[in-house]
Every structure is written in C-alpha cells, then in structure tokens.
N, C-alpha and C. Protein backbone atom coordinates (compact mmCIF):
# COMPACT_ATOMS: atom_id res chain seq x y z
N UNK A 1 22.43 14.66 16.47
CA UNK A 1 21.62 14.80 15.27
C UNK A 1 22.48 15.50 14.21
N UNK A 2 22.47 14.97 12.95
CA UNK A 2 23.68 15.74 12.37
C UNK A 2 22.62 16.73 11.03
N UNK A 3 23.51 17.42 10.21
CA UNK A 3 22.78 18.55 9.79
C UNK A 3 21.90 17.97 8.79
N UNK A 4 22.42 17.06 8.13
CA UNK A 4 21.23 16.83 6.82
C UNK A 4 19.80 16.39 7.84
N UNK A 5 19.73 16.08 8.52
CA UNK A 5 17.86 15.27 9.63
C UNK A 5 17.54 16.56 10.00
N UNK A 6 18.33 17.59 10.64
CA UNK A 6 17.53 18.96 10.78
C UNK A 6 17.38 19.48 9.95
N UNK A 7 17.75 19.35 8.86
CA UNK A 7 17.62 20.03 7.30
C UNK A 7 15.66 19.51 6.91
N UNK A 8 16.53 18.14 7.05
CA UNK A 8 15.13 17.36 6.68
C UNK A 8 13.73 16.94 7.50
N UNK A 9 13.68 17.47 8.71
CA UNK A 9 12.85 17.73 9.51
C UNK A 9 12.41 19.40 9.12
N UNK A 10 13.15 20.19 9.32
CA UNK A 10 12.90 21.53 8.83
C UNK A 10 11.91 21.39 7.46
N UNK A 11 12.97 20.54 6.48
CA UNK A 11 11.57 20.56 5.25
C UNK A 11 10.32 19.89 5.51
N UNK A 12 10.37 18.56 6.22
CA UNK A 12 9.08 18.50 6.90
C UNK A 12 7.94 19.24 7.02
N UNK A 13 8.57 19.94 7.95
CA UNK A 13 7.53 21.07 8.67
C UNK A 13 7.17 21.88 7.33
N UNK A 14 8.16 22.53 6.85
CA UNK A 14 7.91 23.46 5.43
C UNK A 14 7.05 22.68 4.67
N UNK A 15 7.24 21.87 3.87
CA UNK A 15 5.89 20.62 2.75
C UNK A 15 4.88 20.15 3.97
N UNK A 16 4.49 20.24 5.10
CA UNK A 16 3.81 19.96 5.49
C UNK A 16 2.60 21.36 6.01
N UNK A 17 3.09 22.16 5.91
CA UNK A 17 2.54 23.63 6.16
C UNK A 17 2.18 23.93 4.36
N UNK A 18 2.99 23.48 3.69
CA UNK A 18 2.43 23.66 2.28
C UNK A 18 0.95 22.84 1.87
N UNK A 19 1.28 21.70 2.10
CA UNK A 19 0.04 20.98 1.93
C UNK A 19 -1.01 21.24 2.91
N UNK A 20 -0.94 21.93 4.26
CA UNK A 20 -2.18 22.23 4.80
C UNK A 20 -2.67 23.57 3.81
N UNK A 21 -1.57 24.42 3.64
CA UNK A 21 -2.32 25.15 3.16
C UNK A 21 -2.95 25.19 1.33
N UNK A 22 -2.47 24.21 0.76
CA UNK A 22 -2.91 23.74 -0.57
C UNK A 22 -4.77 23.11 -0.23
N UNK A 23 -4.77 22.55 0.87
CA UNK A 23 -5.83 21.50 1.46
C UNK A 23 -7.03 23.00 1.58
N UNK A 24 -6.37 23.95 2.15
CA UNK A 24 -7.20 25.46 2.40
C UNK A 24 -7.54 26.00 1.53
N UNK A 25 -6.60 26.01 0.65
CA UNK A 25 -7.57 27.05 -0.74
C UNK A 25 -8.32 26.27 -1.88
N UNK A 26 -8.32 24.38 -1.47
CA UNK A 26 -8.89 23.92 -2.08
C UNK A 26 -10.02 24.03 -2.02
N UNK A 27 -10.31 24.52 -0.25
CA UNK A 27 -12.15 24.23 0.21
C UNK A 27 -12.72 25.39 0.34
N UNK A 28 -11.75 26.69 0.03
CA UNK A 28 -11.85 28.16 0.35
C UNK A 28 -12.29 28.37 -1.32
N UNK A 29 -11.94 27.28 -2.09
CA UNK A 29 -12.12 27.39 -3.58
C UNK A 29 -13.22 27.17 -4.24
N UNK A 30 -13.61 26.12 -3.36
CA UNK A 30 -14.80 25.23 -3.39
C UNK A 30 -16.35 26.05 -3.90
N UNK A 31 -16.18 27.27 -2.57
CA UNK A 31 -17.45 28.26 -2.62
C UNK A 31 -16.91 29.83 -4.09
N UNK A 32 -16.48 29.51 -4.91
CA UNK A 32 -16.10 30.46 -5.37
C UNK A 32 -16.81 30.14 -7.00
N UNK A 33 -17.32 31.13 -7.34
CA UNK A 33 -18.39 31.02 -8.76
C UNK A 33 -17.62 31.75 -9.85
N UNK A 34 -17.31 30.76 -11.05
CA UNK A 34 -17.06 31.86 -12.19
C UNK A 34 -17.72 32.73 -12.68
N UNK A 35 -18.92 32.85 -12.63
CA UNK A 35 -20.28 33.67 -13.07
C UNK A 35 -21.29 33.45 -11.95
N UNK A 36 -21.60 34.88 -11.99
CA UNK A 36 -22.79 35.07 -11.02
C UNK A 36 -23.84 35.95 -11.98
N UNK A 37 -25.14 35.60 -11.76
CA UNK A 37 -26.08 36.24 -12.30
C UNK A 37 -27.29 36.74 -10.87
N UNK A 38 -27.04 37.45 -10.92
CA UNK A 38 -27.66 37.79 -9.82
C UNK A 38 -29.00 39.05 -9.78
N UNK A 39 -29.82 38.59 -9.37
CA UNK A 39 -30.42 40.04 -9.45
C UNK A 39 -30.75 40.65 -8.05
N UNK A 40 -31.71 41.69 -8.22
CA UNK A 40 -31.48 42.99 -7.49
C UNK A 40 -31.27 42.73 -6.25
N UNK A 41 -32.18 42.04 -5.44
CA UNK A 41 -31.61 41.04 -3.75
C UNK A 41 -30.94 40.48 -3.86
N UNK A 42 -30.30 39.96 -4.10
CA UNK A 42 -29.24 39.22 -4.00
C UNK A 42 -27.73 40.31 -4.09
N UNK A 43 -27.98 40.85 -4.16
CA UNK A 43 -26.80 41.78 -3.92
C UNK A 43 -25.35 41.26 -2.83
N UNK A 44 -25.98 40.49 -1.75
CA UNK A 44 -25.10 40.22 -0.95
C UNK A 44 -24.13 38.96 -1.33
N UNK A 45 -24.81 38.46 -2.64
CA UNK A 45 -24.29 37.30 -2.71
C UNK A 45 -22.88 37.92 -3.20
N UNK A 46 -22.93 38.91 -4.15
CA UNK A 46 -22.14 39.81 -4.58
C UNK A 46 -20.46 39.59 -3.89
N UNK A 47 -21.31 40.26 -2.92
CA UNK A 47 -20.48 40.91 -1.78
C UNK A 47 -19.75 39.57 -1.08
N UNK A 48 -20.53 38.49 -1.27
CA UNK A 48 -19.43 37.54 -0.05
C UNK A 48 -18.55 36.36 -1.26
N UNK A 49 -18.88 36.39 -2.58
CA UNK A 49 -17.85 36.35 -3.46
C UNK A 49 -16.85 37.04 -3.57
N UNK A 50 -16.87 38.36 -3.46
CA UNK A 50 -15.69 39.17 -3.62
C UNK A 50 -14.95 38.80 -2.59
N UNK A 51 -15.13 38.76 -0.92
CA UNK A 51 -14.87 38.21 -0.13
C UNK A 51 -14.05 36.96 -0.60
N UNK A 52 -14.69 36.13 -1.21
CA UNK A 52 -14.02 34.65 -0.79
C UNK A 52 -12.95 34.51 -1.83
N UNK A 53 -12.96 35.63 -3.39
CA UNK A 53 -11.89 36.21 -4.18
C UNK A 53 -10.79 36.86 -3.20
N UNK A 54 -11.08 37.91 -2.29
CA UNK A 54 -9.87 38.71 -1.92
C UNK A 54 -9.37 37.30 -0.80
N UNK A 55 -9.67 36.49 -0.57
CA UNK A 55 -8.77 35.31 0.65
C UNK A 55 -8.25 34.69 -0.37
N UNK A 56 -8.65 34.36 -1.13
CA UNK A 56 -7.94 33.52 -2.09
C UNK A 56 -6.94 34.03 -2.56
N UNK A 57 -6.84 35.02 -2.94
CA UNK A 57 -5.61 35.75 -3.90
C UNK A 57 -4.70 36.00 -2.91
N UNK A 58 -4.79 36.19 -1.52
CA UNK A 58 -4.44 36.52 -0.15
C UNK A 58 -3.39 35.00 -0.02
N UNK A 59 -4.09 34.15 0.04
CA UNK A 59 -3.51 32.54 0.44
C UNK A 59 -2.71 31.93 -0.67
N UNK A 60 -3.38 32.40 -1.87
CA UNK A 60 -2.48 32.18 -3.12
C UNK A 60 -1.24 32.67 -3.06
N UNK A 61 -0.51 34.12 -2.59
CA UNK A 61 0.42 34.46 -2.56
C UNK A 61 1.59 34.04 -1.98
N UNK A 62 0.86 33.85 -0.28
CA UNK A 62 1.30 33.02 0.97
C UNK A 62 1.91 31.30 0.11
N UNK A 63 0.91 30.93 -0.40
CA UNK A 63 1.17 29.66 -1.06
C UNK A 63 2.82 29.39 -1.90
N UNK A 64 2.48 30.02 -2.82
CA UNK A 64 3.30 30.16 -4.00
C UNK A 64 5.08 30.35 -3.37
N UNK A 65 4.75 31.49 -1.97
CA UNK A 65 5.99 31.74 -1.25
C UNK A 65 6.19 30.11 -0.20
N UNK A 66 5.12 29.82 -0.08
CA UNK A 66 6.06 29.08 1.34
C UNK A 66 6.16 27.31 0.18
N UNK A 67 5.49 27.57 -0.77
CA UNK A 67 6.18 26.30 -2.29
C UNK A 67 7.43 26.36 -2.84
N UNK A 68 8.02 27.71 -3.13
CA UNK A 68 9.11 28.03 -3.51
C UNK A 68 10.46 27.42 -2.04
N UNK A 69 9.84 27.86 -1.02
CA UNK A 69 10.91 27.74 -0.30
C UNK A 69 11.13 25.94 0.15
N UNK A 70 9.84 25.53 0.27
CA UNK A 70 10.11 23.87 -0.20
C UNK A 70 10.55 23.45 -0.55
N UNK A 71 10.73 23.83 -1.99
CA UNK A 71 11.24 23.13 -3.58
C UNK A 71 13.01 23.40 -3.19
N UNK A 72 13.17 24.65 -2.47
CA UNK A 72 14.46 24.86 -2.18
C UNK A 72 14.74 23.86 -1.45
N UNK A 73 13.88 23.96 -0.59
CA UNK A 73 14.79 22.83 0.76
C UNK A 73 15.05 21.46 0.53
N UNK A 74 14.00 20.80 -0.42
CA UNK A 74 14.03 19.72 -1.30
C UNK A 74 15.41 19.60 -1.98
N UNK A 75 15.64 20.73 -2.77
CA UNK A 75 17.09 20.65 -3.68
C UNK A 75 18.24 20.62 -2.68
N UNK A 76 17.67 21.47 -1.38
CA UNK A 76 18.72 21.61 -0.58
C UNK A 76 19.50 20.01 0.03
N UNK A 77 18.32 19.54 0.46
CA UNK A 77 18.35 18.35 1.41
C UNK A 77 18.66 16.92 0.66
N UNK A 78 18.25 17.49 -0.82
CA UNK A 78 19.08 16.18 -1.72
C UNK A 78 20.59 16.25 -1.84
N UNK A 79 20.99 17.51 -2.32
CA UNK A 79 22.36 17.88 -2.22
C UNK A 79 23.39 17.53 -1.01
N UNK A 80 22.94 17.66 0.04
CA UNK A 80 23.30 17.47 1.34
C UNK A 80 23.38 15.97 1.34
N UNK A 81 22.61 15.28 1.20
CA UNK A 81 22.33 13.68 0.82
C UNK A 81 23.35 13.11 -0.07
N UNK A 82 23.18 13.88 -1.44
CA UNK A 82 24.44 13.51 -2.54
C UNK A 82 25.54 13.47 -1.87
N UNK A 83 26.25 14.55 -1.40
CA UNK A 83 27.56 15.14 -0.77
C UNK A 83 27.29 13.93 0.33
N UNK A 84 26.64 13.38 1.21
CA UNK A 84 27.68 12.42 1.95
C UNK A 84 27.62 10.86 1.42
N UNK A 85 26.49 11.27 0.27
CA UNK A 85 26.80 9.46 0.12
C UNK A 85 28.32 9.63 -1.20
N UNK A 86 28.05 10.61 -1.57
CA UNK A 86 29.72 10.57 -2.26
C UNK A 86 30.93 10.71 -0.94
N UNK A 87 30.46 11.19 -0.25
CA UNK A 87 31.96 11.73 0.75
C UNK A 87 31.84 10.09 1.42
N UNK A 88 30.96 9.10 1.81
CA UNK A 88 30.71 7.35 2.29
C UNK A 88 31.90 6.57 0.74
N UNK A 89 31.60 6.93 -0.21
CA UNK A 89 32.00 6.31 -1.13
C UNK A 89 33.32 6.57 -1.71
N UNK A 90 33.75 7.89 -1.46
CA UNK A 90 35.44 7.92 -1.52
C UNK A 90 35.80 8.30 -0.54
C-alpha cells in the first residue's frame, strides 16, 4: 500500500467522522428555539433549551476542529497526488 491510499483512507475516516458529526448538530439543532416565551410552568422548558444550547456549542467546537483537519488532509492528499503524477510525467 503506498503512502498517498493511507493518506487517503486516513482522510476518509476524517470527512467521514465530519459529516456524521455535521448530520448531529443538524438534528441536535433541530429542537433549538430562537425565542422562547414562556410563562411561569413552563420553566423547564427553559432549562432543557439551555441544555440543548450548551451541546451545541460543545459539538460546534469539536466540529470546526475535526473540519479544519480535513481540509488539511484534503490539501494534503492532493499534493501528494500532484507530486506523483508530475514525478509519472518527468
């Protein structure tokens, strides 16, 4: 197996762990209200918004990090690609 397919299996796994977790904060997003009007019972509703705010901002972070390192491996694994179809061609 030579290095660019483990490169590119590696990104695999990486964009594929990205998009599960893009798929997660879409449906984790789903239950989340820009405005709540709530009155005095309802208090709890309160409470399990804030909830479904603090996962989100939680998965958002996680996100943003394991996107960045994608986008790397992407640049990485093209480069790697470039370099042998130039090194095939001279």
């Amino acid at each position: 197996m030579s290095a660019l397919e483990m490169v590119a299996i590696a990104w695999a796994a990486v964009a594929g762990i990205y998009l599960v977790l893009f798929l997660y904060h879409s449906v984790v997003g789903m239950k989340e209200e820009d405005h709540l009007y709530l009155s005095v019972g309802e208090a709890r509703l309160e409470a399990e918004q804030k909830e479904v705010m603090k996962r989100l901002n939680k998965l958002e972070s996680v996100q943003h990090k394991v996107g960045w390192v994608a986008l790397a491996m992407s640049i990485l694994t093209a480069g790697m690609w470039g370099y042998d179809v130039l090194g095939q061609l001279f």
